[in-house]
Structure formats: structure tokens, C-alpha cells
N, C-alpha and C. Protein backbone atom coordinates (compact mmCIF):
# COMPACT_ATOMS: atom_id res chain seq x y z
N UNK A 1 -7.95 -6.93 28.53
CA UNK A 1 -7.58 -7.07 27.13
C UNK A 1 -8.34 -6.06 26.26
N UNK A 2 -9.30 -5.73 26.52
CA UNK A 2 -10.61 -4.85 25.64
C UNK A 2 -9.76 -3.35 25.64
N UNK A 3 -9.38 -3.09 27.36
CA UNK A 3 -8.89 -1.74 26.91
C UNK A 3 -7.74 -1.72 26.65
N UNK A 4 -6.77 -2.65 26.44
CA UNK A 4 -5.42 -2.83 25.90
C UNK A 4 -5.57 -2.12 24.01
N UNK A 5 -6.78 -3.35 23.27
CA UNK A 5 -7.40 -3.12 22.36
C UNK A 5 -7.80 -1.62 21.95
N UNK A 6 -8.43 -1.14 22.50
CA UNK A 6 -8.94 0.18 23.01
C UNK A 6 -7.80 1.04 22.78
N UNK A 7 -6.76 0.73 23.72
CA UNK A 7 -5.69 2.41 23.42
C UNK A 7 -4.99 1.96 22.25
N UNK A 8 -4.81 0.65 21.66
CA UNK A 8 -4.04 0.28 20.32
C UNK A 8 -5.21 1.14 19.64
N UNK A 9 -6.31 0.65 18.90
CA UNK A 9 -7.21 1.58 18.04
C UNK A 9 -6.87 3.34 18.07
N UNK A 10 -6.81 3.77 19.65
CA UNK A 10 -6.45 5.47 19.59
C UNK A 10 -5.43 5.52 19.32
N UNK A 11 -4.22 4.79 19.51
CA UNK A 11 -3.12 5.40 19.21
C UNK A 11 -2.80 5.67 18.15
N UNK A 12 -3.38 4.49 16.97
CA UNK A 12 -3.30 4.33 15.54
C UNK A 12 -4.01 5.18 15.04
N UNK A 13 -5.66 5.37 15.47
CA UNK A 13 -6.39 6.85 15.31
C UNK A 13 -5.40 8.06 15.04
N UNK A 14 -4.72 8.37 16.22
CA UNK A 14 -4.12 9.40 16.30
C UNK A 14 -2.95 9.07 15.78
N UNK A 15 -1.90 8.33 15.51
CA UNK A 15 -1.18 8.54 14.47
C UNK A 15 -1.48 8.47 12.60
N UNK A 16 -2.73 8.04 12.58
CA UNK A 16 -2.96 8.25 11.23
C UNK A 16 -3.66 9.57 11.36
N UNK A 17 -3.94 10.27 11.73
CA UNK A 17 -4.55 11.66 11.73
C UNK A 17 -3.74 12.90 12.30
N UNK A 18 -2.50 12.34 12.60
CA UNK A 18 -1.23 13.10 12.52
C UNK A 18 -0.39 13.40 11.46
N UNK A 19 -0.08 11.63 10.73
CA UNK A 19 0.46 11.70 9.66
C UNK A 19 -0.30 12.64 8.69
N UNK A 20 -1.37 12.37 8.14
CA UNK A 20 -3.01 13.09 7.56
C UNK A 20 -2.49 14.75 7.92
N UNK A 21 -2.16 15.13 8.58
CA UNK A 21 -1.98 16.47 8.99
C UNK A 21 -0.64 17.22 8.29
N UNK A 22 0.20 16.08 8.12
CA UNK A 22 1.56 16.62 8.18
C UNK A 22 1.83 16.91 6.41
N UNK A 23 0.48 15.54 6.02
CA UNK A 23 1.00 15.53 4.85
C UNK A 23 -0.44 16.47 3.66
N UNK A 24 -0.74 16.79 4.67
CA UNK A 24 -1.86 18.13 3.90
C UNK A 24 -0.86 19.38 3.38
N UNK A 25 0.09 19.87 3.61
CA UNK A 25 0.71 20.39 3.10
C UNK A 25 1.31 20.09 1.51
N UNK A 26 1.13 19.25 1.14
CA UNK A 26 1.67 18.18 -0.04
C UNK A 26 0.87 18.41 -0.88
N UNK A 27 0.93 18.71 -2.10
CA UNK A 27 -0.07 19.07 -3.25
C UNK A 27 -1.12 17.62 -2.99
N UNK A 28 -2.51 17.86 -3.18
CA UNK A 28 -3.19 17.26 -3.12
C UNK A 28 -3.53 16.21 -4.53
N UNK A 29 -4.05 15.46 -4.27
CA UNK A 29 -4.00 14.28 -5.60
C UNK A 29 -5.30 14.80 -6.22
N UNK A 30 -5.12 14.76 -7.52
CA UNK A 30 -5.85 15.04 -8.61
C UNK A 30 -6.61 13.97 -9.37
N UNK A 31 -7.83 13.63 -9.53
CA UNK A 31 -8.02 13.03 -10.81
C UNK A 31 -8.47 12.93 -12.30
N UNK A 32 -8.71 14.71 -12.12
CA UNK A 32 -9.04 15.12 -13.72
C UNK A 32 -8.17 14.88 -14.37
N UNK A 33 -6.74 14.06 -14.46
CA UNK A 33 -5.66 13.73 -15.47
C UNK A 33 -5.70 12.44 -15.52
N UNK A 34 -6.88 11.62 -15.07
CA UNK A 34 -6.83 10.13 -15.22
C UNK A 34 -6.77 9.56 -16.61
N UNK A 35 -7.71 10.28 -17.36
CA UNK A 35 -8.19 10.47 -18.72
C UNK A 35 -9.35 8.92 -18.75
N UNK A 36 -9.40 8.42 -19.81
CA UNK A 36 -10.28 7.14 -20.01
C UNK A 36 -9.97 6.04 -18.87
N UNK A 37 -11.48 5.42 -18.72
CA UNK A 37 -11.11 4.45 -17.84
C UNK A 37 -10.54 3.43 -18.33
N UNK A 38 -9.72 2.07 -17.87
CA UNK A 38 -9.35 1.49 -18.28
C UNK A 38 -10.26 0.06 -18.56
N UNK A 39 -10.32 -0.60 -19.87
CA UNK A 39 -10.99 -1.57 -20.22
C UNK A 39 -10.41 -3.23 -20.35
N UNK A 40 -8.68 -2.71 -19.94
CA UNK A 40 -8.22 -4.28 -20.18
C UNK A 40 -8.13 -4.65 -18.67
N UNK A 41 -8.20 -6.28 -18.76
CA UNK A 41 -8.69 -7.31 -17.87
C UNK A 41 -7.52 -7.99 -17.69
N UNK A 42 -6.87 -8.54 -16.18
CA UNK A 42 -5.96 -9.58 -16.08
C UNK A 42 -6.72 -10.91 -15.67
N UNK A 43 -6.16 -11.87 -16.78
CA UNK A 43 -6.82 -12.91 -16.98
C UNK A 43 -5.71 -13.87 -15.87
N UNK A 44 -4.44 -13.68 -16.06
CA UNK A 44 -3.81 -14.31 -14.83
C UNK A 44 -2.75 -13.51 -14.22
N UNK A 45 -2.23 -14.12 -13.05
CA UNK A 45 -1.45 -12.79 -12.37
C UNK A 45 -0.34 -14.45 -11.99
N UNK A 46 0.76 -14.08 -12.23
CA UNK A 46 1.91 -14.32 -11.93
C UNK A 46 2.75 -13.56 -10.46
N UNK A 47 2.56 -15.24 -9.74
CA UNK A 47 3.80 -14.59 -8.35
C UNK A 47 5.04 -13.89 -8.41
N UNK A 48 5.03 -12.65 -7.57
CA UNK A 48 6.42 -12.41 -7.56
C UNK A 48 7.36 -12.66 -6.78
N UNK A 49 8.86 -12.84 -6.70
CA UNK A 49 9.68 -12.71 -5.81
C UNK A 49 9.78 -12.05 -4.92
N UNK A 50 10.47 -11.86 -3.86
CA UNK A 50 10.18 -10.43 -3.06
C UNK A 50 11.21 -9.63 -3.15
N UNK A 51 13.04 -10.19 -3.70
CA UNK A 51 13.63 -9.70 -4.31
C UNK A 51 13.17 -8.72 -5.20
N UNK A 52 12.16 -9.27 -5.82
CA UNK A 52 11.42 -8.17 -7.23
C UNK A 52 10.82 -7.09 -6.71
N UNK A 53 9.52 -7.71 -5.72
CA UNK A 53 8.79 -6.60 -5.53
C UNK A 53 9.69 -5.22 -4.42
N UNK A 54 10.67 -5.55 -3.66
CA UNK A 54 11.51 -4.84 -2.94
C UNK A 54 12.31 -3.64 -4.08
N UNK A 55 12.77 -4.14 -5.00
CA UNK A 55 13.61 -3.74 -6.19
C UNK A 55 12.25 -2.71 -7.16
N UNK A 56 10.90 -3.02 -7.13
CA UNK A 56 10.17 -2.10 -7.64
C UNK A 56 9.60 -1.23 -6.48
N UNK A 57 9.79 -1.68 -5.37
CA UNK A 57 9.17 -0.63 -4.43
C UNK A 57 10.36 0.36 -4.72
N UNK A 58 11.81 -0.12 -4.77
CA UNK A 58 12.78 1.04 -4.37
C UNK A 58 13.03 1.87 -5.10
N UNK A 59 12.56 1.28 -6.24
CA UNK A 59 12.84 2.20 -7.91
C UNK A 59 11.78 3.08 -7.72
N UNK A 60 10.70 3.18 -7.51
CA UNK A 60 9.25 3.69 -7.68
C UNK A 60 9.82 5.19 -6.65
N UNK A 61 8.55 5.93 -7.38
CA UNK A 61 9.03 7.72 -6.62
C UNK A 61 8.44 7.69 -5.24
N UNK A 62 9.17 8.62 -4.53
CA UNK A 62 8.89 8.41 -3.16
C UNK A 62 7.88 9.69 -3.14
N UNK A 63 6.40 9.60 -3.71
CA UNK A 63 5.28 10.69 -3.73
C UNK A 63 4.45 10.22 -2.55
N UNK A 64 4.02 10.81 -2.20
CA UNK A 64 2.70 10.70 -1.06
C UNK A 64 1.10 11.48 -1.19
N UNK A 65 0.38 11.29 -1.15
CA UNK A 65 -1.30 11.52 -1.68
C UNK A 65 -2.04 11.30 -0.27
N UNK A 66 -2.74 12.30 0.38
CA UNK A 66 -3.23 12.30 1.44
C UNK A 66 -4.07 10.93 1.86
N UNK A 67 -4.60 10.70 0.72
CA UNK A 67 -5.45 9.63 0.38
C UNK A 67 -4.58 7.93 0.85
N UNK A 68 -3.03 8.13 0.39
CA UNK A 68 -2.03 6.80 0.94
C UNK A 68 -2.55 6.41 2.33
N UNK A 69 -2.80 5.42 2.66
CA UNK A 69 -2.16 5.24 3.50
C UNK A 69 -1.54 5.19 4.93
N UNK A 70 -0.51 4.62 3.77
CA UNK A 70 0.73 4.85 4.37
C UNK A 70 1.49 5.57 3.80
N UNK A 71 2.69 6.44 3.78
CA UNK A 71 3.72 7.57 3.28
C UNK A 71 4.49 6.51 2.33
N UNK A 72 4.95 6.60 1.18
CA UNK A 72 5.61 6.16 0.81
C UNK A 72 7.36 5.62 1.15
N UNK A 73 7.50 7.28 1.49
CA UNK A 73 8.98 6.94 2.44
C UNK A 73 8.63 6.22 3.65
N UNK A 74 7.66 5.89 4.37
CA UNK A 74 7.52 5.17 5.67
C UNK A 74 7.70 3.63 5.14
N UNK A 75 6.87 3.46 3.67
CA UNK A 75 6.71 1.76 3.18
C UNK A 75 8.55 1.83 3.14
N UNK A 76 8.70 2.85 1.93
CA UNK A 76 10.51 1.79 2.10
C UNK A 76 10.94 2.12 2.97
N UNK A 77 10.73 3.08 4.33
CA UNK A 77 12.14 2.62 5.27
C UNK A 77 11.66 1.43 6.08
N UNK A 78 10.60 0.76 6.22
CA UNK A 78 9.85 -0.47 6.97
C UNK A 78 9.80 -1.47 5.72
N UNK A 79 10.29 -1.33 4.56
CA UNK A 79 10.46 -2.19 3.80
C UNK A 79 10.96 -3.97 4.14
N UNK A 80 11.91 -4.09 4.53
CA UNK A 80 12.36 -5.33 5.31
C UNK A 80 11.20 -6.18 6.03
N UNK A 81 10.26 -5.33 6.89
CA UNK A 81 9.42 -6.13 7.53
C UNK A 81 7.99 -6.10 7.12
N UNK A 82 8.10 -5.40 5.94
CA UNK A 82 6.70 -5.25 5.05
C UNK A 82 6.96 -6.44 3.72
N UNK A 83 7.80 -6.98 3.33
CA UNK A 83 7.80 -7.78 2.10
C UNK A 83 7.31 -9.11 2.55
N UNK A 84 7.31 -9.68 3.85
CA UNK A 84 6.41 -10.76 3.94
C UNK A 84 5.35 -11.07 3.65
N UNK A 85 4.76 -10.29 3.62
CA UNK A 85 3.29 -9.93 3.55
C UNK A 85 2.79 -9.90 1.88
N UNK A 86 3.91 -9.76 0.87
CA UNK A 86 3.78 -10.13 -0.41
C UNK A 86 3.49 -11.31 -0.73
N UNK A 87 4.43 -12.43 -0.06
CA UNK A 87 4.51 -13.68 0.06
C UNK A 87 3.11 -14.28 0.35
N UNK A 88 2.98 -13.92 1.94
CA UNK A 88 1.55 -14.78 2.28
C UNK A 88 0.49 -14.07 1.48
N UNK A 89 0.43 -12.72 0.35
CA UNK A 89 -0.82 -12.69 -0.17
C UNK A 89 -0.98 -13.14 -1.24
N UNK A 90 0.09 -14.19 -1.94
CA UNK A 90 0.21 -15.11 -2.95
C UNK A 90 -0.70 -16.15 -2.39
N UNK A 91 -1.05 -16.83 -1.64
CA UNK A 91 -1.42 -17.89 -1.25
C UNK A 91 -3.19 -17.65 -1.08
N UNK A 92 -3.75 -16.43 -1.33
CA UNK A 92 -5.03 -16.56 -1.49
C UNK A 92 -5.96 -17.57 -2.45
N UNK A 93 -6.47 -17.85 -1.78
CA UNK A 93 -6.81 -18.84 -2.94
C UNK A 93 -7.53 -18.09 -4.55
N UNK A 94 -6.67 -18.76 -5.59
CA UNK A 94 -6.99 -17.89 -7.00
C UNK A 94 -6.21 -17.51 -6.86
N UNK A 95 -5.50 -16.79 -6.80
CA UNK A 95 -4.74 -15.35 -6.40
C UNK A 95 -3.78 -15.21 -7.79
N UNK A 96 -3.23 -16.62 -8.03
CA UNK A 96 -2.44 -16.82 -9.25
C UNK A 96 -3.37 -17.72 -10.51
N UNK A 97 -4.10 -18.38 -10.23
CA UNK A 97 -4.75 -19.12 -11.20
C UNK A 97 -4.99 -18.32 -12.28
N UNK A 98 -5.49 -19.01 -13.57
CA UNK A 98 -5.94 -18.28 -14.35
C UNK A 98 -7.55 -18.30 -14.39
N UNK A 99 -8.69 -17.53 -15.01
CA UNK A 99 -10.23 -17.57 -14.95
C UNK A 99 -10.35 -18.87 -15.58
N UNK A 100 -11.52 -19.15 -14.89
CA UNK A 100 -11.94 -20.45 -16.07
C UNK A 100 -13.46 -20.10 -16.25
């Protein structure tokens, strides 16, 4: 099982340091245009649908930043089996509450 473990870790090694390669060609991400940091606070966070969050992943630009990740075009074409994972991270505990 350890070295089963073992070639999963390299393979993923080496496909994230492939992807990393492919996408160095890609203007690199900047943050001298951040401008001021930001000072407002979310006091509560409201669950979303996954209808929703699927519908803002698809609208959103398909950019990539060496720094991602994951590729953007990789999240939406694995979209379908990535929106679960919206769901169960509602259930953290807090996650929706408001501060008290």
C-alpha cells in the first residue's frame, strides 16, 4: 500500500510540474495592480446552490496564473465532478453562521 501511495504522490508531482511548465508560457500574474488592501469583513456567508456556483464558474474567464492550481479550463471541463465538493464544504462547522 505505501508504494501504491508513493507512485500516486509522483505521478501528481509530475503532473503538476508539467502542467507548471506548459503554463509558464502565459503572462505571469502580477500584483502591483492590486492597489489598497481590502478592509471589509464577512460577517456571514450564505450557502450556495450548486446550480449557482456551476453557472458562476461558467460565466467567469477561462485565465490561468502559474500560481492556480488547477487550470481554469481543467476546473470547467471536470466541472460535473468538482461541484460536490461545494456542497460538503457548506457543512463545516460555522461555515454559514453568523460571528457572535
Amino acid at each position: 500500500m505505501e508504494s501504491f501511495v508513493d507512485d500516486m504522490g509522483t505521478f501528481f508531482i509530475r503532473k503538476i510540474t508539467n502542467l507548471r511548465a506548459k503554463l509558464a508560457c502565459v503572462d505571469d500574474c502580477t500584483y502591483s495592480n492590486l492597489g489598497d488592501p481590502c478592509v471589509s469583513s464577512f460577517e456571514k456567508f450564505e450557502p450556495l446552490e450548486m446550480e449557482a456556483v456551476k453557472h458562476l464558474v461558467l460565466e467567469s474567464n477561462t485565465k490561468s496564473c502559474s500560481l492556480d492550481p488547477i487550470p481554469t479550463s481543467m476546473v470547467k471541463e471536470c466541472l460535473d465532478e468538482l461541484l460536490p465538493l461545494s456542497e460538503i464544504s457548506q457543512y463545516r462547522d460555522g461555515a454559514t453562521k453568523s460571528k457572535e
